[in-house]
C-alpha atoms as a PDB file:
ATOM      1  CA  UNK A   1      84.478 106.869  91.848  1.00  0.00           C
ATOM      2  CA  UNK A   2      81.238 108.435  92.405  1.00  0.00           C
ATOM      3  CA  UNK A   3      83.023 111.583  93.993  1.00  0.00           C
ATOM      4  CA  UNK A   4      85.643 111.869  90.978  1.00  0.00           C
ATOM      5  CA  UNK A   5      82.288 111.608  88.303  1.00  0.00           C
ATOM      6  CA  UNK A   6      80.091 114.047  90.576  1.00  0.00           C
ATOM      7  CA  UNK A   7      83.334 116.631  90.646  1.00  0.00           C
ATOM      8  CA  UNK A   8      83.629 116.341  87.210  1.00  0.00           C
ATOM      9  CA  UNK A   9      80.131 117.021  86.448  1.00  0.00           C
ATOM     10  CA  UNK A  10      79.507 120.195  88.421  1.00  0.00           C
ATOM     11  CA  UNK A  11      83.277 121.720  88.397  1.00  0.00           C
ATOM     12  CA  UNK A  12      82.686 124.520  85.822  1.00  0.00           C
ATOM     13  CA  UNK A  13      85.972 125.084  84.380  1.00  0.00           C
ATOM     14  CA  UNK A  14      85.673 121.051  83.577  1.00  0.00           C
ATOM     15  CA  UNK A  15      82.293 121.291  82.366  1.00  0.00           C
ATOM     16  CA  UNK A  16      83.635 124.159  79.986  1.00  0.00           C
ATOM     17  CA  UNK A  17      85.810 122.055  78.592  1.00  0.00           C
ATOM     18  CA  UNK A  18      84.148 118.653  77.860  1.00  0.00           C
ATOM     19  CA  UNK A  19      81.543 119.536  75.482  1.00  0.00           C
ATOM     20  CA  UNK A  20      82.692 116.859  72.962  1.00  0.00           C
ATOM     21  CA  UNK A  21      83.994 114.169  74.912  1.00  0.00           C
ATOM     22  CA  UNK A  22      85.303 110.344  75.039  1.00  0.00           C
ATOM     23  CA  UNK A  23      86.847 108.016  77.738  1.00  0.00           C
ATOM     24  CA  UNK A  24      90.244 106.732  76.703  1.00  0.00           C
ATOM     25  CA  UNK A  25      90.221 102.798  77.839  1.00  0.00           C
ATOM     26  CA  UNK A  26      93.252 103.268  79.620  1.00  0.00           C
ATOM     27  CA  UNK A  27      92.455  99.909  81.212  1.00  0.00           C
ATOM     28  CA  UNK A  28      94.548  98.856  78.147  1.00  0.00           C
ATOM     29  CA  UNK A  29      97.731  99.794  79.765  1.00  0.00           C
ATOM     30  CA  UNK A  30      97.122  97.532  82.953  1.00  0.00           C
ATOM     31  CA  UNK A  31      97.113  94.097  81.056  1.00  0.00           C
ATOM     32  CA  UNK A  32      98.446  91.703  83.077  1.00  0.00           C
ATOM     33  CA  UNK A  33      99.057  93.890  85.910  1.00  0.00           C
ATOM     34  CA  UNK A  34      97.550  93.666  89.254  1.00  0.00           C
ATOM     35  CA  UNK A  35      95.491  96.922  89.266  1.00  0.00           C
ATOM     36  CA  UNK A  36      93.767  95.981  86.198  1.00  0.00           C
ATOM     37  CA  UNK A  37      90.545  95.089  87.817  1.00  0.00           C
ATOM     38  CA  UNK A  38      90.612  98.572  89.434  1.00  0.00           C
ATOM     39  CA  UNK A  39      91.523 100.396  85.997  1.00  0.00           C
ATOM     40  CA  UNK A  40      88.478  98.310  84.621  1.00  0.00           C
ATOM     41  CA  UNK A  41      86.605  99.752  86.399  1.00  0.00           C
ATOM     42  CA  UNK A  42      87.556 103.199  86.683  1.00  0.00           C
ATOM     43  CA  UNK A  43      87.149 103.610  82.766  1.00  0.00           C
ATOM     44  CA  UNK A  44      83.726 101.613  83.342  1.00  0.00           C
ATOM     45  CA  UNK A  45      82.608 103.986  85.642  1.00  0.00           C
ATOM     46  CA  UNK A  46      83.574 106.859  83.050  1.00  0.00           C
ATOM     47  CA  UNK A  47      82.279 104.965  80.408  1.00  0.00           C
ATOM     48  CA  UNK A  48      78.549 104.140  82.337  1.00  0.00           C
ATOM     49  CA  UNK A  49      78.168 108.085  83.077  1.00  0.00           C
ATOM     50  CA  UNK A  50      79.021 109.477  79.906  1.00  0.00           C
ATOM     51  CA  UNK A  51      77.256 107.192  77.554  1.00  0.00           C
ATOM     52  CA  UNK A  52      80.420 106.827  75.605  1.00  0.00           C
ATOM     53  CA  UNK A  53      81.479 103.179  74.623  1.00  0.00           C
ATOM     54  CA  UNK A  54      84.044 103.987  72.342  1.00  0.00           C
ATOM     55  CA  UNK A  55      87.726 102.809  72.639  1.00  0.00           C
ATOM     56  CA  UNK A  56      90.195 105.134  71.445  1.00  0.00           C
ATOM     57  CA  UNK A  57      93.206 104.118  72.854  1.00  0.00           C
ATOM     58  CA  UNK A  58      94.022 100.238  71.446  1.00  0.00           C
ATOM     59  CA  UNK A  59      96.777  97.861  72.725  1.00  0.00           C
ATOM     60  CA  UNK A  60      98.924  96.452  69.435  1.00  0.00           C
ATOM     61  CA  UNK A  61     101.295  94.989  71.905  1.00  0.00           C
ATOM     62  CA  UNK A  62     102.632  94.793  75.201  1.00  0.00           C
ATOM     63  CA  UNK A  63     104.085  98.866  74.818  1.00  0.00           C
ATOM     64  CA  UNK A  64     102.825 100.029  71.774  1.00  0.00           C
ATOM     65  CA  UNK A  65      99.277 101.687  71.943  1.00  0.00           C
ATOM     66  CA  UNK A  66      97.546 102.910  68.852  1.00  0.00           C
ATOM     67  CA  UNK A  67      95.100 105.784  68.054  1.00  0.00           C
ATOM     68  CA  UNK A  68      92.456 105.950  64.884  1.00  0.00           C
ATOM     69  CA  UNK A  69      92.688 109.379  64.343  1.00  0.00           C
ATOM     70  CA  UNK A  70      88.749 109.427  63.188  1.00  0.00           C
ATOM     71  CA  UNK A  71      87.546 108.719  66.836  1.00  0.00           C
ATOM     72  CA  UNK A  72      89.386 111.604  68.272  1.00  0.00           C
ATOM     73  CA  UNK A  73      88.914 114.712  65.916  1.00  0.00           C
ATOM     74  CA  UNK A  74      87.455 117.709  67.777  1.00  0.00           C
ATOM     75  CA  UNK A  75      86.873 115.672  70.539  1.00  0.00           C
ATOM     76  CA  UNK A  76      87.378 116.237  74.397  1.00  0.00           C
ATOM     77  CA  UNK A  77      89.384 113.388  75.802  1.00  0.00           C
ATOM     78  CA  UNK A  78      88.928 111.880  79.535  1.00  0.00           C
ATOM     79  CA  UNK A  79      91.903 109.913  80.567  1.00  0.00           C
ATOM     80  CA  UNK A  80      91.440 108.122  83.299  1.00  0.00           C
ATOM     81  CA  UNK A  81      94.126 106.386  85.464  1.00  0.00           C
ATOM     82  CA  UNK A  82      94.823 105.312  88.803  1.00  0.00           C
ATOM     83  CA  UNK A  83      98.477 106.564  90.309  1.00  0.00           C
ATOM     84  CA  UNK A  84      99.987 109.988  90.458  1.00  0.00           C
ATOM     85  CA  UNK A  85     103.802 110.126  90.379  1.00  0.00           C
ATOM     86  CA  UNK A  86     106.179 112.128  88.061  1.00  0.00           C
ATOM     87  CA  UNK A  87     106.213 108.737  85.936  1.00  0.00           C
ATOM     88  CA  UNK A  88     102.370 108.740  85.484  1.00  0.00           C
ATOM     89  CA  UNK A  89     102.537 112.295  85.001  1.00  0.00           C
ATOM     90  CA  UNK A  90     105.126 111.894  82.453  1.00  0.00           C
ATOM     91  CA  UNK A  91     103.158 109.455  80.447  1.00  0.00           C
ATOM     92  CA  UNK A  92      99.708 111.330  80.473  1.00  0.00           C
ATOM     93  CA  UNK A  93     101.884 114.713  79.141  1.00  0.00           C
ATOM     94  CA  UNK A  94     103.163 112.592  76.673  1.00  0.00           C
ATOM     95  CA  UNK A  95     100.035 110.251  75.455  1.00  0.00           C
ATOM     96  CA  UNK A  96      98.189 113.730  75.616  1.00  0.00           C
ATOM     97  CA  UNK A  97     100.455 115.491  74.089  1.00  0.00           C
ATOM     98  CA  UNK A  98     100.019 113.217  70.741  1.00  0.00           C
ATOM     99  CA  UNK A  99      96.412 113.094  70.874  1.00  0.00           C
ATOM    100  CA  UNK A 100      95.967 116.697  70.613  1.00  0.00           C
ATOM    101  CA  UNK A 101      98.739 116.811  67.667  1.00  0.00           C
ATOM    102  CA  UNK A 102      96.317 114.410  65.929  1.00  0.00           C
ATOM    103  CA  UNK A 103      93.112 116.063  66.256  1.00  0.00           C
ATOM    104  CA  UNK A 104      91.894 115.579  69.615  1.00  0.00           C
ATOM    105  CA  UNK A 105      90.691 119.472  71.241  1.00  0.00           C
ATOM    106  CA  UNK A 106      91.256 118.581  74.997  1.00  0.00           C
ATOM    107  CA  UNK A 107      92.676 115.582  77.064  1.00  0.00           C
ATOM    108  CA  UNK A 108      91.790 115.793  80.615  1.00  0.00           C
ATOM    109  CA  UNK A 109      93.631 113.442  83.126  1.00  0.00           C
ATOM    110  CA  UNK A 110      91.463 112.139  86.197  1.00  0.00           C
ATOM    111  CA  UNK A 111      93.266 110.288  88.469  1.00  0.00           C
ATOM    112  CA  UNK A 112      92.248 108.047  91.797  1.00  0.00           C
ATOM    113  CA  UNK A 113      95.079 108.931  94.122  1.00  0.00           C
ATOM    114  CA  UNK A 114      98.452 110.497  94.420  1.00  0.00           C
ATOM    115  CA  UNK A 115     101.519 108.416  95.725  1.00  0.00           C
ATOM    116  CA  UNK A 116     104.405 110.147  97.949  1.00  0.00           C
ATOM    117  CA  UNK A 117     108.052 109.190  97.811  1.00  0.00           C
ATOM    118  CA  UNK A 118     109.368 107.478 100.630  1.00  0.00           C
ATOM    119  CA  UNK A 119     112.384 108.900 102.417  1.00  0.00           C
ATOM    120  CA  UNK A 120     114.962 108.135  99.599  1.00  0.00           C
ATOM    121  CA  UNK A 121     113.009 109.547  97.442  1.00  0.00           C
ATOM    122  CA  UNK A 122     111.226 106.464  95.417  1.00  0.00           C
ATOM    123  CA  UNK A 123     108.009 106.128  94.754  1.00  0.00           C
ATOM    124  CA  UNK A 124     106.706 102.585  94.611  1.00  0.00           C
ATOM    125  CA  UNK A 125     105.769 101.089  91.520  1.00  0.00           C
ATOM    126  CA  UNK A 126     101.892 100.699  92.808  1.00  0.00           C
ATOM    127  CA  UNK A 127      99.696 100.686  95.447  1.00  0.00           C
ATOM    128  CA  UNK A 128     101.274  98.433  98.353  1.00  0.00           C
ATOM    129  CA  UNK A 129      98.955  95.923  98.782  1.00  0.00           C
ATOM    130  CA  UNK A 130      98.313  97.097 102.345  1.00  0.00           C
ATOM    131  CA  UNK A 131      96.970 100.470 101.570  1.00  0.00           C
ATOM    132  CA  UNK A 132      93.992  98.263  99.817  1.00  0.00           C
ATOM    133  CA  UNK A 133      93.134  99.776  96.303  1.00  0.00           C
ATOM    134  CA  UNK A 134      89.196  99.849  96.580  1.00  0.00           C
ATOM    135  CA  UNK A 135      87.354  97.788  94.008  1.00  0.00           C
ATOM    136  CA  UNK A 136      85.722  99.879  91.870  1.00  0.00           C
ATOM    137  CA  UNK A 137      82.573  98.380  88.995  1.00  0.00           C
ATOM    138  CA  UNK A 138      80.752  99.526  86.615  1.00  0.00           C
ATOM    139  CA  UNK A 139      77.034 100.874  87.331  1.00  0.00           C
ATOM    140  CA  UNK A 140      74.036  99.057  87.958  1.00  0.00           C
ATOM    141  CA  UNK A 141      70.963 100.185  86.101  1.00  0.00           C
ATOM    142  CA  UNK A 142      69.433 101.731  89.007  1.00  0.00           C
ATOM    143  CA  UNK A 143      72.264 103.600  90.156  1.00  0.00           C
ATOM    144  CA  UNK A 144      72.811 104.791  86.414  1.00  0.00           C
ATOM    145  CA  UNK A 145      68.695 105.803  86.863  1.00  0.00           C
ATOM    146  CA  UNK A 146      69.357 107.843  89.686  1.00  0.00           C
ATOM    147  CA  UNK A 147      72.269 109.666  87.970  1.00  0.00           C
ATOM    148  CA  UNK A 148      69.907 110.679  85.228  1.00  0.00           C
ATOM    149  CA  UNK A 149      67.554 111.716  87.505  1.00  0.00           C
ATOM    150  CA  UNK A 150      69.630 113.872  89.377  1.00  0.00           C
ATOM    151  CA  UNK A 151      71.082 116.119  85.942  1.00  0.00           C
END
């Protein structure tokens, strides 16, 4: 996670861009799911760097997510997630897509790996178990001290 945050911070086309910005808890969209530990964390990790608690995407149920339209005005959105594949890809076109139309300037999508098709073509529905999604947590204090340090 470290490498993702430090790429973000010094790539500067990015930097450009997120002037104005907020983590979308995509965590939300994990519920119940076994990679929700690691989505907790990702947005953690996005959340612990940028200073920037609030949630602005918000589960109403199991497939509806909601947006207040206040939290997102002018801002530039991080959406973090975990899993490249034309699904994910779909999804983060389409969630972005309707945050911009309601006031958002910018939604950037981070994501932790890409998955490859298999020889029939499928991609699997997440990470097989063997290829060992790394545990990711939030920041201690001191490694959040030597982040400010370093800017």
């Amino acid at each position: 996670m470290r490498l993702i945050i430090d790429s973000v911070d010094y790539d500067p086309e990015i930097s450009q861009i997120l002037r104005n910005f907020r983590v979308i808890n995509t965590n939300v969209m994990y519920t119940g799911r076994p990679e929700s530990a690691v989505a907790n964390g990702m947005v953690q990790c996005f959340q612990d760097v940028m200073f920037d608690y609030a949630d602005v995407l918000v589960l109403k149920d199991s497939n509806r997510l909601s947006v207040d339209p206040d939290t997102i005005q002018g801002k530039d959105l991080v959406y973090p997630d975990l899993l490249v594949t034309p699904q994910s890809l779909k999804q983060y076109a389409s969630i972005a897509s309707t945050l911009c139309k309601a006031g958002a300037r910018t939604c950037v999508g981070v994501f932790l790996t890409r998955l490859v098709p298999d020889e029939q073509g499928n991609y699997p529905s997440c990470l097989p178990q063997e290829m060992g999604m790394p545990v990711i947590n939030g920041f201690s204090a001191d490694e959040l001290a030597d982040i400010a340090a370093s800017c």
